[in-house]
Protein backbone atom coordinates (compact mmCIF):
# COMPACT_ATOMS: atom_id res chain seq x y z
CA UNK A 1 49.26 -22.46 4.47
CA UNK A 2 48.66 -21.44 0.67
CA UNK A 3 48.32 -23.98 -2.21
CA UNK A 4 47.20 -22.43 -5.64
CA UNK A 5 45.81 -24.88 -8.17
CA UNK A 6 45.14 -24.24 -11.79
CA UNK A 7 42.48 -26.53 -13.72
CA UNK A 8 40.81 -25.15 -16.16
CA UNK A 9 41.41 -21.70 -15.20
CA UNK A 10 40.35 -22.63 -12.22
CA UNK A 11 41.82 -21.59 -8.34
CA UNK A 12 41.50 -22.78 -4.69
CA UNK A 13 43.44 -21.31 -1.77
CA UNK A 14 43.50 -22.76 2.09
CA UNK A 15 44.12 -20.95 5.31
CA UNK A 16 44.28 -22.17 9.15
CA UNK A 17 43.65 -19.63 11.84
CA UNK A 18 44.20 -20.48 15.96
CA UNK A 19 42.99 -17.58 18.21
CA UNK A 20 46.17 -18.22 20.46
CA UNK A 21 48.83 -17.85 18.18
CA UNK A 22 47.13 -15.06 15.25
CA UNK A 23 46.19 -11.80 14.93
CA UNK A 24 44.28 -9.75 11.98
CA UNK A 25 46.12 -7.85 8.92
CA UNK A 26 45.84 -3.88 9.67
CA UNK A 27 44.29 -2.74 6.64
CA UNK A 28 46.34 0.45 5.70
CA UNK A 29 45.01 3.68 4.12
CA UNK A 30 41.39 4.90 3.46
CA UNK A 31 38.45 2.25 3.50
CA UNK A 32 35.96 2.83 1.13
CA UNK A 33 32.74 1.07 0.91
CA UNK A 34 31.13 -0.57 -2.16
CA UNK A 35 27.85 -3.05 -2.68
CA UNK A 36 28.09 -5.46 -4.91
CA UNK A 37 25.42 -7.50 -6.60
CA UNK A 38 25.74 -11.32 -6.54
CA UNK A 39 23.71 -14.56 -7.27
CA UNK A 40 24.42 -17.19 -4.24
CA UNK A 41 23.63 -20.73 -5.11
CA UNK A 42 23.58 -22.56 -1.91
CA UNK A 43 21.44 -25.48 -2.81
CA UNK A 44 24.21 -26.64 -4.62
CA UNK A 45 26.79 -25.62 -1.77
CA UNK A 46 24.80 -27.30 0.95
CA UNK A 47 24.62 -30.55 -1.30
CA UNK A 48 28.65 -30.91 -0.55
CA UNK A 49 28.08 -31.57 3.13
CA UNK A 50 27.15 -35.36 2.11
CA UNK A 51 30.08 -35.57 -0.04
CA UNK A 52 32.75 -34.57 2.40
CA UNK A 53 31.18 -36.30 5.87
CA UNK A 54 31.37 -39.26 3.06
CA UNK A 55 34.79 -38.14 2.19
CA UNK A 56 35.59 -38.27 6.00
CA UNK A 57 34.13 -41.82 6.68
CA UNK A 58 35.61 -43.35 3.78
CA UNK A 59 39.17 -44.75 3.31
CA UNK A 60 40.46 -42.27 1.50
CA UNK A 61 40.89 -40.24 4.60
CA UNK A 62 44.20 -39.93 4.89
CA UNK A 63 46.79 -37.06 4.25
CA UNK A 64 50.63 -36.71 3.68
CA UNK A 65 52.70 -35.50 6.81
CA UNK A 66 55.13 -32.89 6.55
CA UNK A 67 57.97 -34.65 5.13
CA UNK A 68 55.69 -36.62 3.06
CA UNK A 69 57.38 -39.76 4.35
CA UNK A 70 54.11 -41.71 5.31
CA UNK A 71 50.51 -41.09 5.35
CA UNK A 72 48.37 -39.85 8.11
CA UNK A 73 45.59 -42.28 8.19
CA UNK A 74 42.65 -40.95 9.70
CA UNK A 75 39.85 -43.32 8.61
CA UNK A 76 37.38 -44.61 10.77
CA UNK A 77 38.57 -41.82 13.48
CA UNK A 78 36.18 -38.37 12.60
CA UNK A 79 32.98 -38.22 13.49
CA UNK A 80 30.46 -35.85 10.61
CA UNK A 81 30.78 -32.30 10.45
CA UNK A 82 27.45 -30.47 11.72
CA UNK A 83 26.31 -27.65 8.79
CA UNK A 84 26.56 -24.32 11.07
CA UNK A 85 24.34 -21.59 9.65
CA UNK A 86 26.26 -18.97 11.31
CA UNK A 87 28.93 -20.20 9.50
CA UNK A 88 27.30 -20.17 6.54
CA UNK A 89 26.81 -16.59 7.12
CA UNK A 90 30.30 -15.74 6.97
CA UNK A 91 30.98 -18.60 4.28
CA UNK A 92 28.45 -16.49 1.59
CA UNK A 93 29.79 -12.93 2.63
CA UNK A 94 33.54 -13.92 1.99
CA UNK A 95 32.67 -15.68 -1.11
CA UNK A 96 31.21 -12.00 -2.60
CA UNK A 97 34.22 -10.54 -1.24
CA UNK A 98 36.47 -12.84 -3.11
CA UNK A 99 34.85 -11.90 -6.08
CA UNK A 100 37.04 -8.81 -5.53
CA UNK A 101 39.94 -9.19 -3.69
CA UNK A 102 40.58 -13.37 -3.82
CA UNK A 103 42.77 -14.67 -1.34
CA UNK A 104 42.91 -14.88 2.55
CA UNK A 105 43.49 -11.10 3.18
CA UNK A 106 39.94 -9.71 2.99
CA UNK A 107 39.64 -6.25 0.59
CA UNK A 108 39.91 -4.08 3.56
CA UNK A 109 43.43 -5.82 4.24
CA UNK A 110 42.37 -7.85 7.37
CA UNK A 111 42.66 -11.28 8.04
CA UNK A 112 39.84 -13.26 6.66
CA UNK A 113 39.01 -14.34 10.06
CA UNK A 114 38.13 -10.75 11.07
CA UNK A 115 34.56 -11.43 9.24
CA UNK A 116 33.87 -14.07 12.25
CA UNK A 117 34.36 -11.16 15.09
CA UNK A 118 31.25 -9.33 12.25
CA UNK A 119 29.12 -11.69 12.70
CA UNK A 120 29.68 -12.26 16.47
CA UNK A 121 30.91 -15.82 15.80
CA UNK A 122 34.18 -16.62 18.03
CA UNK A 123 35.91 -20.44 17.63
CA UNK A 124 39.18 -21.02 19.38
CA UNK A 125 40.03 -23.01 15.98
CA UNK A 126 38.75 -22.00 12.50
CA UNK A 127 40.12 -22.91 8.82
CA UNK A 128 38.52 -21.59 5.55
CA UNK A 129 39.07 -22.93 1.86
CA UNK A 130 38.07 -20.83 -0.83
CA UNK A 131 37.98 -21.37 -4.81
CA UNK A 132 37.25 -19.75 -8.03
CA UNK A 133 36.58 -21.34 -11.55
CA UNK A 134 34.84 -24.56 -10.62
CA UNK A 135 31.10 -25.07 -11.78
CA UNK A 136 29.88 -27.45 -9.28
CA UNK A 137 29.88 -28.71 -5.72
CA UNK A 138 31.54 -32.14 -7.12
CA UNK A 139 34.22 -30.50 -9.43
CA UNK A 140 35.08 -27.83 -6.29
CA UNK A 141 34.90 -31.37 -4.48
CA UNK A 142 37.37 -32.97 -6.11
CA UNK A 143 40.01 -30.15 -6.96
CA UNK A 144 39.99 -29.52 -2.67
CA UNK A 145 40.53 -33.49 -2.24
CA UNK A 146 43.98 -33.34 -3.54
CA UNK A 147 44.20 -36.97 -4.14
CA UNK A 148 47.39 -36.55 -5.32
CA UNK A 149 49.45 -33.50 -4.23
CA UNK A 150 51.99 -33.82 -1.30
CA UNK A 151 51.70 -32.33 2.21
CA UNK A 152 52.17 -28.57 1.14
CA UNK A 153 49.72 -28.98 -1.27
CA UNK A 154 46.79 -31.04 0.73
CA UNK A 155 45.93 -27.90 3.21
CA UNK A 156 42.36 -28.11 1.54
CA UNK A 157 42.46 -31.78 1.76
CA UNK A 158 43.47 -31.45 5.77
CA UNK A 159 41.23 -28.99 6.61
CA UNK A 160 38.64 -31.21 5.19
CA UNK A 161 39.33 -34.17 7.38
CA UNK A 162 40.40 -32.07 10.56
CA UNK A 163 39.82 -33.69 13.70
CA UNK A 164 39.52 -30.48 15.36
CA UNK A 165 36.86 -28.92 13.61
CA UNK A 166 33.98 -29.97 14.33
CA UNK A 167 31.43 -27.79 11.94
CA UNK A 168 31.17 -26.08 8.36
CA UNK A 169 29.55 -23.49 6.64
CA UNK A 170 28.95 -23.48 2.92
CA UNK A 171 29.30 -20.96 0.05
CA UNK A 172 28.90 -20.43 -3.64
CA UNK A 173 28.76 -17.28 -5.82
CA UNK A 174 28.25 -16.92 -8.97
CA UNK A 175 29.00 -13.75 -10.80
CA UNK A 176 29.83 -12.63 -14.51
CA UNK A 177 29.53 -16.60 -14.79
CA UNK A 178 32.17 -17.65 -12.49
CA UNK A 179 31.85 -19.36 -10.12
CA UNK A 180 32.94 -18.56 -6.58
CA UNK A 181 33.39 -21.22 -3.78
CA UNK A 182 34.19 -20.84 -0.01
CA UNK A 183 34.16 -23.41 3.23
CA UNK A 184 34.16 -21.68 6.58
CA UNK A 185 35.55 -24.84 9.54
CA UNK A 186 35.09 -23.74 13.01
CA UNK A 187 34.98 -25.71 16.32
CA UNK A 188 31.88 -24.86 18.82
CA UNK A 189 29.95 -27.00 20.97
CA UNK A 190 26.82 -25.27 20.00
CA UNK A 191 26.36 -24.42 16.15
CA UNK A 192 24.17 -23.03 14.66
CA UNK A 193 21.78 -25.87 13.26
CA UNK A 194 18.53 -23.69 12.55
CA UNK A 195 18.12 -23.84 8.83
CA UNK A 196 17.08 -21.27 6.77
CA UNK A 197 15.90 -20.38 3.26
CA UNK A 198 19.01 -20.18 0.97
CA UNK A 199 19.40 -17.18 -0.60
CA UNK A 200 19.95 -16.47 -4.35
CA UNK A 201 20.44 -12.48 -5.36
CA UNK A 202 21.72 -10.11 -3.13
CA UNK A 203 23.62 -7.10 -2.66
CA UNK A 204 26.61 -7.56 -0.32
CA UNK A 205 28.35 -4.56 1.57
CA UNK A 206 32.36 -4.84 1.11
CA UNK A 207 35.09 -2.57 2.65
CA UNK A 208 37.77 -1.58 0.34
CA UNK A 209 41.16 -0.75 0.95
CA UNK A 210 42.05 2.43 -1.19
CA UNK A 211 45.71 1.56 -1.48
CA UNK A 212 44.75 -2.16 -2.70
CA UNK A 213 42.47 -0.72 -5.48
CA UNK A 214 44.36 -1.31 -9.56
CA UNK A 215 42.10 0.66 -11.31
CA UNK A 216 38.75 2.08 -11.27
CA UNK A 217 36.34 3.93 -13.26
CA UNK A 218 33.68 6.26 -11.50
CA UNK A 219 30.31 6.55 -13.44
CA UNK A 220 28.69 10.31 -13.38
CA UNK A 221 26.76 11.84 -10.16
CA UNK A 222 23.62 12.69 -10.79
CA UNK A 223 22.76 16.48 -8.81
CA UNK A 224 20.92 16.53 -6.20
CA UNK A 225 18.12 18.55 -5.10
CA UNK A 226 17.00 19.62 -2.18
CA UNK A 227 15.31 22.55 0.25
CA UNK A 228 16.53 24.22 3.10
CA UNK A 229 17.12 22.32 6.28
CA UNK A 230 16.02 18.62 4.55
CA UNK A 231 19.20 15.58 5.16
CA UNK A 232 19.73 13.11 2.86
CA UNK A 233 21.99 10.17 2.17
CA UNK A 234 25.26 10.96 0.78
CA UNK A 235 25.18 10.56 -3.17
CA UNK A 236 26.49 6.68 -4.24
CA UNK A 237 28.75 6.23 -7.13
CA UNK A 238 28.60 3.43 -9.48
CA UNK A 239 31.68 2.10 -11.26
CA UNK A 240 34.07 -0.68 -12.55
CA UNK A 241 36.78 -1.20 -10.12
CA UNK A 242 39.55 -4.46 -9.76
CA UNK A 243 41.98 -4.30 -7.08
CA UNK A 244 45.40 -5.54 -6.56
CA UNK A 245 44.08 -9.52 -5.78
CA UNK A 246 41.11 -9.68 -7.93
CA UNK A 247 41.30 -12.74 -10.30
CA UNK A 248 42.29 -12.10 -13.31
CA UNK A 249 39.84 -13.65 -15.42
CA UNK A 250 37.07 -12.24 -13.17
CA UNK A 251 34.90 -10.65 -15.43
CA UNK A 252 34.49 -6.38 -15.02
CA UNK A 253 33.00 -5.86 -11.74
CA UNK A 254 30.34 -3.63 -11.36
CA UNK A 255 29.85 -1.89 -7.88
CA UNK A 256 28.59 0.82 -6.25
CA UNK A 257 30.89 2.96 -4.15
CA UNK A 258 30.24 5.19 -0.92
CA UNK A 259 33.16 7.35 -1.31
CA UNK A 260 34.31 10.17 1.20
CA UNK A 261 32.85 13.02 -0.25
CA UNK A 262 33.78 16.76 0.95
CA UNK A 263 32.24 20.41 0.14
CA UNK A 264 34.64 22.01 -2.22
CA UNK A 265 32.17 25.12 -2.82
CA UNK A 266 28.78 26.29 -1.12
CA UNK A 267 30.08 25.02 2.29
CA UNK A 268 27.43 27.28 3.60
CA UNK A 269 24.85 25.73 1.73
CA UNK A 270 25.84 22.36 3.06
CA UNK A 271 27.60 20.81 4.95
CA UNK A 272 28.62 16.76 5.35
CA UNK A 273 27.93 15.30 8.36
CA UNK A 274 28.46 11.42 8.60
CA UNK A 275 27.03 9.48 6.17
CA UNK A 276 24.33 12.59 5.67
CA UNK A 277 24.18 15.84 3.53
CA UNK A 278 22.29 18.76 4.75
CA UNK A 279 21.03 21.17 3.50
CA UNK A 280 21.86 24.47 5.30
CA UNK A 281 20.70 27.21 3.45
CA UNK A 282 19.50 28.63 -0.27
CA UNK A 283 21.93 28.08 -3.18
CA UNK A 284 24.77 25.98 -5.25
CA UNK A 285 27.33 23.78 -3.79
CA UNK A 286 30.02 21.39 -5.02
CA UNK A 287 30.91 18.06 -3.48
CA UNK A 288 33.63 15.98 -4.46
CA UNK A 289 35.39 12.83 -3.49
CA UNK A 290 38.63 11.26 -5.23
CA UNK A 291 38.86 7.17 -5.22
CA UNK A 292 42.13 5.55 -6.39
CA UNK A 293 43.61 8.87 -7.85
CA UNK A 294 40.12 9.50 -9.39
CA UNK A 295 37.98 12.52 -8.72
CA UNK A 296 34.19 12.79 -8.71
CA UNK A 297 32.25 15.49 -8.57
CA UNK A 298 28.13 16.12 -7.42
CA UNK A 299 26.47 19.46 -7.87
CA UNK A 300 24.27 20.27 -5.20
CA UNK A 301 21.30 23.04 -5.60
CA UNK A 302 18.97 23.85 -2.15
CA UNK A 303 16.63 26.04 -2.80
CA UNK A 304 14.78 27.93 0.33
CA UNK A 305 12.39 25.50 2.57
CA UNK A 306 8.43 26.10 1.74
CA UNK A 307 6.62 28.52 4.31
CA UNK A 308 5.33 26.78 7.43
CA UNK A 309 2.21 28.49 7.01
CA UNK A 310 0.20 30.02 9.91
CA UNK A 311 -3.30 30.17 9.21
CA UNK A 312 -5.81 32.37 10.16
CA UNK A 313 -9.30 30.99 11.36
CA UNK A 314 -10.41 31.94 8.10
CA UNK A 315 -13.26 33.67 6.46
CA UNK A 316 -17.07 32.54 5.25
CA UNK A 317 -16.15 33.22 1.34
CA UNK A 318 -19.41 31.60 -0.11
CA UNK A 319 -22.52 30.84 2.15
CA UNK A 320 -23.52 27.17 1.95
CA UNK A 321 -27.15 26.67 0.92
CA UNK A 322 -29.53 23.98 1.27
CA UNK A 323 -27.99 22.14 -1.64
CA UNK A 324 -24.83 23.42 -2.30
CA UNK A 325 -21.68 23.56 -0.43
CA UNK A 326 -20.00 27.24 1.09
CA UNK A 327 -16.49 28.12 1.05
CA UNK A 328 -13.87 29.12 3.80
CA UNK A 329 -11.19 30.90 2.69
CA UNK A 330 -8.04 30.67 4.94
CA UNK A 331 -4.91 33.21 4.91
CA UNK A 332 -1.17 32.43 6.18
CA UNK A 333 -0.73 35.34 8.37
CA UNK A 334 3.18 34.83 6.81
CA UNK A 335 3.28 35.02 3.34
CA UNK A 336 -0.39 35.54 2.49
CA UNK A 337 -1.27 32.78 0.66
CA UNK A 338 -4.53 31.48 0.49
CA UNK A 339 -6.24 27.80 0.91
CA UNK A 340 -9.87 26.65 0.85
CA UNK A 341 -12.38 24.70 2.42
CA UNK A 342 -16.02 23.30 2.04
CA UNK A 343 -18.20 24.03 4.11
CA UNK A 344 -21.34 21.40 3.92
CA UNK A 345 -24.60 22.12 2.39
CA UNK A 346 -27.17 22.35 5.38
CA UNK A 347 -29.42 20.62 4.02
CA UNK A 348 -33.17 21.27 3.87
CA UNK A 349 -35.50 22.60 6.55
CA UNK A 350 -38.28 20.62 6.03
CA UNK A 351 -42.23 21.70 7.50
CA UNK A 352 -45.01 19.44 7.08
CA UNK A 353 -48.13 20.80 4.57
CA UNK A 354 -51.03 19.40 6.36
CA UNK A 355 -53.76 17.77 4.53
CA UNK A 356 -56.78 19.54 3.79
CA UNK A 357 -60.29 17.44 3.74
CA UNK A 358 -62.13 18.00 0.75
CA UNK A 359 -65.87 19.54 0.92
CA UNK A 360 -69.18 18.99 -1.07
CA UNK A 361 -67.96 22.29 -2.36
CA UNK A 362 -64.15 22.42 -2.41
CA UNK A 363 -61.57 19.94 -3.32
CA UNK A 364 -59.01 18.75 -0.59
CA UNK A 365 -55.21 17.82 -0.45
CA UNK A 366 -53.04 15.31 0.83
CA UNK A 367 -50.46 15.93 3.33
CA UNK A 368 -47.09 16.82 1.76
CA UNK A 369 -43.56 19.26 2.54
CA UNK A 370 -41.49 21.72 1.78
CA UNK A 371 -38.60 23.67 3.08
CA UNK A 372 -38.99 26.68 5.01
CA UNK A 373 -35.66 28.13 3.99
CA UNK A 374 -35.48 27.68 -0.12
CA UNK A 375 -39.23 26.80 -0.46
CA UNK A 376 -37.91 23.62 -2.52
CA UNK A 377 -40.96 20.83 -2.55
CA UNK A 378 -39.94 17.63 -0.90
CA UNK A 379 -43.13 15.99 -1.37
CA UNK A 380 -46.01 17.36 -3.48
CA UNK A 381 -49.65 17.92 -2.67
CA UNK A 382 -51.81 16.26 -4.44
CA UNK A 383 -55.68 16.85 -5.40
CA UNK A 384 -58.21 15.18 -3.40
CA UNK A 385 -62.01 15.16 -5.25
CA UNK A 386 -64.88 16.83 -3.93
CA UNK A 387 -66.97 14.95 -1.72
CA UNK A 388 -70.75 14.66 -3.01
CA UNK A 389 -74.08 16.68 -1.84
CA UNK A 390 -76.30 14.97 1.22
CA UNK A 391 -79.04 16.34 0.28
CA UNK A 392 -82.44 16.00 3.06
CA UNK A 393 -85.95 16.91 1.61
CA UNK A 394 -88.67 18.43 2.75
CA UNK A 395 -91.93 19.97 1.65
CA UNK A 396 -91.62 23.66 2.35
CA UNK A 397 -95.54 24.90 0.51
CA UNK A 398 -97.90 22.28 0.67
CA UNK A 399 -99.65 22.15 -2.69
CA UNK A 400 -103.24 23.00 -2.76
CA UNK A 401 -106.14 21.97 -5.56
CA UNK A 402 -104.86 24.76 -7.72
CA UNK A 403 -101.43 26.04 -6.97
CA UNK A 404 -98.57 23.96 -6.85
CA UNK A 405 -96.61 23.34 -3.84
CA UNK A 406 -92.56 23.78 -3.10
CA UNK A 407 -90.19 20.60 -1.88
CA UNK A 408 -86.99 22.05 -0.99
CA UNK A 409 -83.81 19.38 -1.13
CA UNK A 410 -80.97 20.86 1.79
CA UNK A 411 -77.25 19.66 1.83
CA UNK A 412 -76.65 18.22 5.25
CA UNK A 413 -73.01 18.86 5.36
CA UNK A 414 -72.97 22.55 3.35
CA UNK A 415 -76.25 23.40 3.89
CA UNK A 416 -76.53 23.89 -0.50
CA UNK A 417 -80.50 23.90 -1.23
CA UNK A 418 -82.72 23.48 -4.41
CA UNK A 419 -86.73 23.12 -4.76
CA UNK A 420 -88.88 21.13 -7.20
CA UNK A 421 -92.46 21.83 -7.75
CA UNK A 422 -95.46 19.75 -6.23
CA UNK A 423 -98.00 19.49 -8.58
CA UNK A 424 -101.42 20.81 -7.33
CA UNK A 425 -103.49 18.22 -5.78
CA UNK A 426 -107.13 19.90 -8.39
CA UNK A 427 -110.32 19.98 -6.87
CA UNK A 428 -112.29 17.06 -5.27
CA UNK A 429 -115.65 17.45 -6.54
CA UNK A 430 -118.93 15.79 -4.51
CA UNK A 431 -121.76 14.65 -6.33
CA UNK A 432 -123.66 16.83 -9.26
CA UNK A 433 -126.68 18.51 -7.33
CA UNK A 434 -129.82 20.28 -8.97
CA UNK A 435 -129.75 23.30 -8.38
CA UNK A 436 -133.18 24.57 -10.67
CA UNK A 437 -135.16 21.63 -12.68
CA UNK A 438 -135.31 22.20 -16.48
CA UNK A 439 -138.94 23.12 -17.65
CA UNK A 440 -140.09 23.01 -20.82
CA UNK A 441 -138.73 26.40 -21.91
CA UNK A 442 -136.04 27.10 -19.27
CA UNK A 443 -132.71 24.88 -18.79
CA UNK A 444 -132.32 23.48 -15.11
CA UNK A 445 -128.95 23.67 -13.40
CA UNK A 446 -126.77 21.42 -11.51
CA UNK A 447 -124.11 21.93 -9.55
CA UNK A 448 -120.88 20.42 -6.93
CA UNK A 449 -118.52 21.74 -5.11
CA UNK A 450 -114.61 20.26 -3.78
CA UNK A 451 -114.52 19.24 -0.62
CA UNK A 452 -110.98 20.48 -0.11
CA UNK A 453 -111.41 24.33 -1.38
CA UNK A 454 -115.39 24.45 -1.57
CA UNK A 455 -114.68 25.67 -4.84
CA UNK A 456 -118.58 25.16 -6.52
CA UNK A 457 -119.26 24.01 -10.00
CA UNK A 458 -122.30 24.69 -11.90
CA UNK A 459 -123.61 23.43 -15.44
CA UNK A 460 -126.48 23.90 -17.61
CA UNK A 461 -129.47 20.67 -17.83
CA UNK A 462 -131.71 20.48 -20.23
C-alpha cells in the first residue's frame, strides 16, 4: 500500500511485505556504488517508541476497514512493541538511502525489504514507514497517525497498531536540513534488545541503479602515482547526483561514486583488476569510466619500482678510534649504490700508573691511568712531597785538648750524611809546681802539666 501526504512540504510513504506471497524488484542495468555523508539523530527517533506503545494502548487505536464502513477497534488488544536494534540497523541505512532514491524501491531497484536479507535479519512478516520533511519525532508522529484519512490512507496508521508485528526499529536522518524518517516492523521471537550507542555522522555505502540516475555531475580525478608492481584502490569520484525518485526539494546531494573504471590507454602499464589498480610496468596510462552518459577520466603515471638492493658485507671506510665512531661502507652488488654505517668507538684501553712512594730524596706519585692505545689520561698523577731526613748521630773523631773532634749526622732511610765540629776539650792542668826557687838575683820557675795530653806548662816567679 502507498499513501503520499503533503504538510508542509512534507512526505510519508507505507509498505507491507509477507515472505510467502513477495519477492524483490530486479534492479536493471549497471549498479554503481556511492557513500554518502549523513547526520543520524536517533535520540530523538528512539524517543517515539513511548509515543506509539502509548498510541497502541490508548483508545485511539482503531483504524478504518477497507470499505471504510466501520472502524476496526483494536484497543486494549496489542501488547508494546519491543525496540529491535537489528532493526534499527536497517531502519538508519534505508533512511540515508531515501535521501536519494525516496520511496519503497531501494536505489539499486530492489524491494526495500532486500536490505533485511543485508543485514542477515529474516521475519516471516515485516512493514516499513518512511517520511521526509518532518522535524521531530512528534510531528513525524502525528502525520503517520492519520487521525483522519480513510482506510487507503491509514497504511502508516495500521502498520503502527499491527497485531502481527511484534518489534520496531527506529530512524532519523538529517541532511541538507531535512529531515529523513523511517520505521522498520518485523515479527521475531527473539529481537534484538542489546542497546547500543546511537550514532550521529556517518558515511553510508548505497548501490545505485545507473538507469534510475536524472542527472549527475562528476567532480575532476586527481592522477595517480605509483611504481612498478604497487596495487591500489581504484580512484573515487565525487559529485552531485539526483535520481529518478529523489525528493524534489532534497537539497543537492553530495556523494562519492565508485564507478566502473576501464584502461583506455597504457593497458600494459596497468591493468584493473576488481576493485584494485596495478601497476604493471613503467609509463602513462588512461582510465576512464562513464556514469549516467557522463565520462571521467584519471591519468595514471608508474614509474619503474626502486632497486631491491643486494648488499655486499661491506667495507671498513673509516677506522673507529677510542673516541670516535668508524664507518662501513656497503655496495648493492645491483646498481652500485652505496649506504653507511657506524661502527662504535672502542672505547679506551685503560692500564693502571702505579703509585710511586716518595723518598727523603725524591718526590712520589699517586696511583693514576691512561690508555695504552691513544695515551689519553683518564686519571692524572699527582705529586706526592718528599719525605724528611732520619738523621742518627754519632761521634766519628773524638775531640782531644787541642784539636777539635768530628760528629757525623747519617740518614737512616738514604743513608745522606753531614758532620759538625766538637770543640776541643783544652788542657787539664794539675797544680803549679816549683820547678827552681827565685833567689835574690835569679827568677824561680814553676810549672804543671794536663793530665789528659801531659802537655807541661812553665812560668817565670819572682
Amino acid at each position: 500500500m502507498k499513501k503520499l501526504i503533503r504538510r508542509c512540504l512534507a512526505l510519508a510513504l507505507s509498505a507491507v511485505f509477507v515472505l510467502t506471497c513477495a519477492a524483490p524488484v530486479s534492479a536493471a542495468g549497471t549498479d554503481i556504488d556511492i557513500q554518502l555523508d549523513v547526520t543520524y539523530s536517533q535520540t530523538d527517533a528512539r524517543d517515539m517508541l513511548t509515543l506509539i506503545n502509548d498510541f497502541r494502548a490508548s483508545d485511539d487505536a482503531w483504524y478504518w476497514n477497507q470499505d471504510n464502513s466501520a472502524k476496526t477497534d483494536v484497543s486494549g488488544q496489542l501488547q508494546d512493541f519491543v525496540y529491535d536494534y537489528n532493526l534499527e540497523k536497517i531502519a538508519m541505512q534505508r533512511a540515508a538511502e531515501i535521501v536519494v532514491a525516496y520511496g519503497h524501491i531501494r536505489p539499486d531497484g530492489t524491494s526495500w525489504y532486500s536490505a533485511f536479507r543485508e543485514f542477515g535479519v529474516y521475519y516471516h512478516s515485516a512493514s516499513e514507514n518512511i517520511a521526509i520533511g518532518y522535524t521531530s519525532a512528534q510531528a513525524v508522529f502525528e502525520g503517520w497517525r492519520e487521525d483522519n484519512e480513510d482506510y487507503s490512507g491509514q497504511g502508516h496508521r495500521r502498520n503502527m497498531l499491527s497485531q502481527d508485528m511484534t518489534s520496531i526499529g527506529i530512524a532519523h536522518v538529517v541532511y541538507g536540513g531535512v529531515h529523513f524518517w523511517v520505521q522498520e516492523f518485523g515479527t521475531l521471537a527473539n529481537p534484538n534488545t542489546t542497546e547500543t550507542t546511537p550514532a550521529t555522522a556517518a558515511t553510508v555505502d548505497i548501490r545505485v541503479a545507473s538507469d534510475s540516475i536524472r542527472s549527475v555531475t562528476l567532480g575532476a580525478v586527481s592522477p595517480l602515482s605509483l611504481t612498478a608492481g604497487e596495487q591500489a584502490d581504484l580512484p573515487a569520484v565525487s559529485a552531485t547526483l539526483t535520481t529518478n525518485s529523489t525528493w524534489d526539494h532534497t537539497p543537492e546531494i553530495h556523494v562519492t561514486l565508485e564507478p566502473n573504471w576501464t584502461v583506455t590507454t597504457g593497458s600494459d602499464v596497468v591493468k584493473v583488476e576488481g576493485d584494485k589498480l596495478t601497476a604493471l610496468g613503467a609509463g602513462s596510462a588512461t582510465l576512464s569510466a562513464t556514469v549516467a552518459g557522463q565520462t571521467v577520466t584519471c591519468s595514471v603515471t608508474v614509474t619503474q619500482a626502486p632497486c631491491q638492493h643486494q648488499w655486499d658485507d661491506g667495507v671498513v671506510t673509516t677506522e673507529p678510534t677510542c673516541t670516535q665512531d668508524g664507518v662501513r661502507t656497503y655496495t648493492c652488488q645491483l646498481c652500485g649504490e652505496t649506504r653507511t654505517e657506524g661502527i662504535p668507538a672502542t672505547g679506551h684501553t685503560v692500564v693502571i700508573d702505579p703509585a710511586v712512594a716518595p723518598t727523603c730524596t725524591h718526590t712520589g706519585l699517586t696511583e693514576g691511568s691512561h690508555c695504552s692505545v691513544c695515551n689519553t689520561v683518564i686519571v692524572a698523577q699527582t705529586e706526592v712531597p718528599m719525605l724528611p731526613h732520619d738523621y742518627v748521630a754519632s761521634v766519628t773523631t773524638e775531640p782531644t785538648c787541642t784539636v777539635d773532634g768530628v760528629r757525623t749526622y747519617t740518614c737512616s732511610m738514604c743513608g745522606d750524611s753531614y758532620t759538625e765540629a766538637i770543640p776541643a776539650t783544652g788542657h787539664t792542668f794539675g797544680p803549679w809546681t816549683t820547678v827552681t826557687s827565685p833567689t835574690c838575683t835569679q827568677s824561680g820557675s814553676e810549672q804543671r802539666s794536663c793530665s789528659v795530653c801531659g802537655y807541661t806548662e812553665t812560668r817565670g816567679v819572682d
